[in-house]
C-alpha atoms as a PDB file:
ATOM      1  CA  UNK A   1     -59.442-100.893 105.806  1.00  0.00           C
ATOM      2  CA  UNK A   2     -60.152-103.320 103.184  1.00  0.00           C
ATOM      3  CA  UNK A   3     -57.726-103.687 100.164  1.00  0.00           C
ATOM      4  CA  UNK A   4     -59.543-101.555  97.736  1.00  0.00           C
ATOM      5  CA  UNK A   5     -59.773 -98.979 100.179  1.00  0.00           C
ATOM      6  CA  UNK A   6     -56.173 -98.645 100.654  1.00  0.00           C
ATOM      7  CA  UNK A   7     -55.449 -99.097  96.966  1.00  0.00           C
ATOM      8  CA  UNK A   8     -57.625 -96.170  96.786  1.00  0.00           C
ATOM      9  CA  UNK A   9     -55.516 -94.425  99.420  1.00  0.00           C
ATOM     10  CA  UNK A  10     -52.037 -95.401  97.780  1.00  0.00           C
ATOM     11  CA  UNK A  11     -52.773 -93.636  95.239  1.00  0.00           C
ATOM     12  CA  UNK A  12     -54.424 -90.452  96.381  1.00  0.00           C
ATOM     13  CA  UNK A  13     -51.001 -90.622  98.279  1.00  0.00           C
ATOM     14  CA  UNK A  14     -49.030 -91.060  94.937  1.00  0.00           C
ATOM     15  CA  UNK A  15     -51.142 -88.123  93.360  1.00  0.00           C
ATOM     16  CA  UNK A  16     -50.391 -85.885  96.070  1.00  0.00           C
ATOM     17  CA  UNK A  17     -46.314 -86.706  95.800  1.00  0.00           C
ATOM     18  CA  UNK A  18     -46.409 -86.332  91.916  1.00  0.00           C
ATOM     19  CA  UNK A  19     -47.888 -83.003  92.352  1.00  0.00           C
ATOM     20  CA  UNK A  20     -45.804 -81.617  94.878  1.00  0.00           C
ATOM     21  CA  UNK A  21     -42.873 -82.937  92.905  1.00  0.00           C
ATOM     22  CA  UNK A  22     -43.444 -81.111  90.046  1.00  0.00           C
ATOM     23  CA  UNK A  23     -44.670 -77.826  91.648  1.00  0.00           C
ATOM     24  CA  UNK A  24     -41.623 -78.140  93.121  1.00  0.00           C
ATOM     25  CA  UNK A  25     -39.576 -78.681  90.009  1.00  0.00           C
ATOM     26  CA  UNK A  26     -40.385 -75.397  88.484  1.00  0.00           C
ATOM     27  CA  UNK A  27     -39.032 -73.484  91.720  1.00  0.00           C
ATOM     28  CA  UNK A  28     -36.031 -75.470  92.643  1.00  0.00           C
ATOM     29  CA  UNK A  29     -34.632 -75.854  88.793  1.00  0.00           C
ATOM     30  CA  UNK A  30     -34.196 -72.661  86.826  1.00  0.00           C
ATOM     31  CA  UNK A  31     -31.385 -74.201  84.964  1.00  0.00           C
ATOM     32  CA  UNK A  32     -33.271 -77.593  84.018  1.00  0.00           C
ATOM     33  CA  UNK A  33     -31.239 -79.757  86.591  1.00  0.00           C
ATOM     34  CA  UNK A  34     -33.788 -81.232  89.252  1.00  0.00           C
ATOM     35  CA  UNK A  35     -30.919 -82.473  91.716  1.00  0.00           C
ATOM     36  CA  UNK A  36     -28.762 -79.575  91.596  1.00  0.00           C
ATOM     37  CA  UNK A  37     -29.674 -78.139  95.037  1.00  0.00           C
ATOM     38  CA  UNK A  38     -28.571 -81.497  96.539  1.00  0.00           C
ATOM     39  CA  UNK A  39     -25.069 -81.442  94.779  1.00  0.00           C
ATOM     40  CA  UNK A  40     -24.720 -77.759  95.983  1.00  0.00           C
ATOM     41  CA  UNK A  41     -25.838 -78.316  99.789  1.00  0.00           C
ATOM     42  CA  UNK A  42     -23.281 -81.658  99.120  1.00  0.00           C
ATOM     43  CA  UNK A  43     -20.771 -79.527  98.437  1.00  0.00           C
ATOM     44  CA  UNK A  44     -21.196 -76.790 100.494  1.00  0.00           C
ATOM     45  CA  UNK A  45     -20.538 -79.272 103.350  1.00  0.00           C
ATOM     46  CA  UNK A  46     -18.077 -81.654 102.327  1.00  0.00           C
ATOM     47  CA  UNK A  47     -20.492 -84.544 101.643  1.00  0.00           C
ATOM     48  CA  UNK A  48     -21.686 -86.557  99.019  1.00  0.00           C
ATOM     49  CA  UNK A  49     -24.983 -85.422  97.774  1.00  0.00           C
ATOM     50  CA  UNK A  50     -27.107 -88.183  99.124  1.00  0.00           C
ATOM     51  CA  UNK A  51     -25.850 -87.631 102.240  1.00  0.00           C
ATOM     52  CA  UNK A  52     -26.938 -84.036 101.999  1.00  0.00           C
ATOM     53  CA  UNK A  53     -30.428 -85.231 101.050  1.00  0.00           C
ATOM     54  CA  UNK A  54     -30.876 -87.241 104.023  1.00  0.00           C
ATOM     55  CA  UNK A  55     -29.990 -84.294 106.124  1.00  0.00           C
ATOM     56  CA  UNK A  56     -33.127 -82.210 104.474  1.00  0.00           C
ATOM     57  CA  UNK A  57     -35.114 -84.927 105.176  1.00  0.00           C
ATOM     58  CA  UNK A  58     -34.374 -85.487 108.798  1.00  0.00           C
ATOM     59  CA  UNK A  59     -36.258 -82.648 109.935  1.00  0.00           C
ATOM     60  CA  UNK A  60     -39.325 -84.422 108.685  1.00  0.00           C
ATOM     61  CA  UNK A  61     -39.119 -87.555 109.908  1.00  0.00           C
ATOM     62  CA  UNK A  62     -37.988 -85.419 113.334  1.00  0.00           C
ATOM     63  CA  UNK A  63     -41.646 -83.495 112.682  1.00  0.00           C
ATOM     64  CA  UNK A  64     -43.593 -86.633 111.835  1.00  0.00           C
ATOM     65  CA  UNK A  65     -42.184 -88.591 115.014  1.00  0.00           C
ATOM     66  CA  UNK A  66     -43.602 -84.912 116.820  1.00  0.00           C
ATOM     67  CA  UNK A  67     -46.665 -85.799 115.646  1.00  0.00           C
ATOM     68  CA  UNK A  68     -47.694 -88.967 116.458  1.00  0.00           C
ATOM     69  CA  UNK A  69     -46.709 -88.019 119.795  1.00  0.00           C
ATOM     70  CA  UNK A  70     -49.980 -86.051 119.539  1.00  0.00           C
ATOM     71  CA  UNK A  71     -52.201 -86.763 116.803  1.00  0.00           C
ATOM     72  CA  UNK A  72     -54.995 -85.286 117.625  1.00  0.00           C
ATOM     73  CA  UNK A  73     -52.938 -81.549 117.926  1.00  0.00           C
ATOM     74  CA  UNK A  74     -52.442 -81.648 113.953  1.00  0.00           C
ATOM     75  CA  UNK A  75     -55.221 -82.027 111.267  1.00  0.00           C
ATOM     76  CA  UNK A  76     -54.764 -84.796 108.648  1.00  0.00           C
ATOM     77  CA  UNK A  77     -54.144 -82.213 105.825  1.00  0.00           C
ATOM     78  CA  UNK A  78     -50.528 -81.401 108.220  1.00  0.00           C
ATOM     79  CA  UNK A  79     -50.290 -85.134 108.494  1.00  0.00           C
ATOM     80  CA  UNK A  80     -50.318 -85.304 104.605  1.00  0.00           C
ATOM     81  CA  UNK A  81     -48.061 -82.220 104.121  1.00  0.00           C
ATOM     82  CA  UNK A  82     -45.134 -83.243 106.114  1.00  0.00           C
ATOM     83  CA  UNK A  83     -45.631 -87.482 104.796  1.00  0.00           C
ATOM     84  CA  UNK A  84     -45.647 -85.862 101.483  1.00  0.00           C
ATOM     85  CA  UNK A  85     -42.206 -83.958 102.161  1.00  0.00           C
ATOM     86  CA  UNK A  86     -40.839 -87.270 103.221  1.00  0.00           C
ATOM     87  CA  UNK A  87     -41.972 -89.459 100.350  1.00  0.00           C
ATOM     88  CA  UNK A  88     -40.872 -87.031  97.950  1.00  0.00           C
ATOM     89  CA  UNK A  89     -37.012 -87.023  99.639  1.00  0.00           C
ATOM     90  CA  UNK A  90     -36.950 -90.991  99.209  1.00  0.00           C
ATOM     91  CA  UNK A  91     -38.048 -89.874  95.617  1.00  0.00           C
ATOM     92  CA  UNK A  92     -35.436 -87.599  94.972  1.00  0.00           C
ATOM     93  CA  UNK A  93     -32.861 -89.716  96.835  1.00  0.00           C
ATOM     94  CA  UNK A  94     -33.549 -92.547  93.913  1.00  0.00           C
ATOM     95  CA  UNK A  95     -33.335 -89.995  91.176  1.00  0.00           C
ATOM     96  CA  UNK A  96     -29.930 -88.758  92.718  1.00  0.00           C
ATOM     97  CA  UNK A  97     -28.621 -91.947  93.466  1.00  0.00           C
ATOM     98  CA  UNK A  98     -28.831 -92.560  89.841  1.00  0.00           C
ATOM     99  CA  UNK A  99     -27.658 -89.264  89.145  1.00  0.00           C
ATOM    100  CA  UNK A 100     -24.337 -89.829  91.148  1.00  0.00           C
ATOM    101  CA  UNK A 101     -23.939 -93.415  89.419  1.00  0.00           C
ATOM    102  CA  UNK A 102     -24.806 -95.706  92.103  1.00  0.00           C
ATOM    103  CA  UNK A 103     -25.036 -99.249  91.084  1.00  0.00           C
END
């Protein structure tokens, strides 16, 4: 893959996180907090809401390292969804680490 092919790719990639992000957005924050179900799950456990975040994205990097076991048992469009999922937690994990004033 040459460089301008996987600029090309890079962002495809971005496109498809941005997307998903903000689909996402409408359904997980009625009350105009994006991070609130991370403060809540947090909570709910007795851990700091990063930490909670990085338990929601386990079971994707558990799925993805599934995969590759196997790639040829999942199409690239279920590659995509689940790399998608996992981008968009190391998203979400900046956003709330800014959110819970980390320096």
């Amino acid at each position: 893959m040459t460089n301008e092919e996987f600029a090309i790719e890079v962002d495809k990639s971005v496109s498809r996180s941005k997307y998903i992000l903000i689909k996402k957005g409408v359904e997980y924050s009625q009350d105009n907090d994006r991070l609130r179900q991370f403060h809540h799950a947090g909570s709910a456990q007795g851990i700091p809401a990063p930490q909670a975040l990085m338990g929601m994205a386990m079971k994707h990097i558990i799925s993805l390292a599934n995969m590759v076991k196997k790639p040829s048992a999942y199409s690239l469009k279920e590659f995509h969804e689940k790399i998608v999922d996992l981008r968009n937690y190391t998203f979400l994990l900046d956003a709330l680490l800014k959110d819970v004033d980390i320096e």
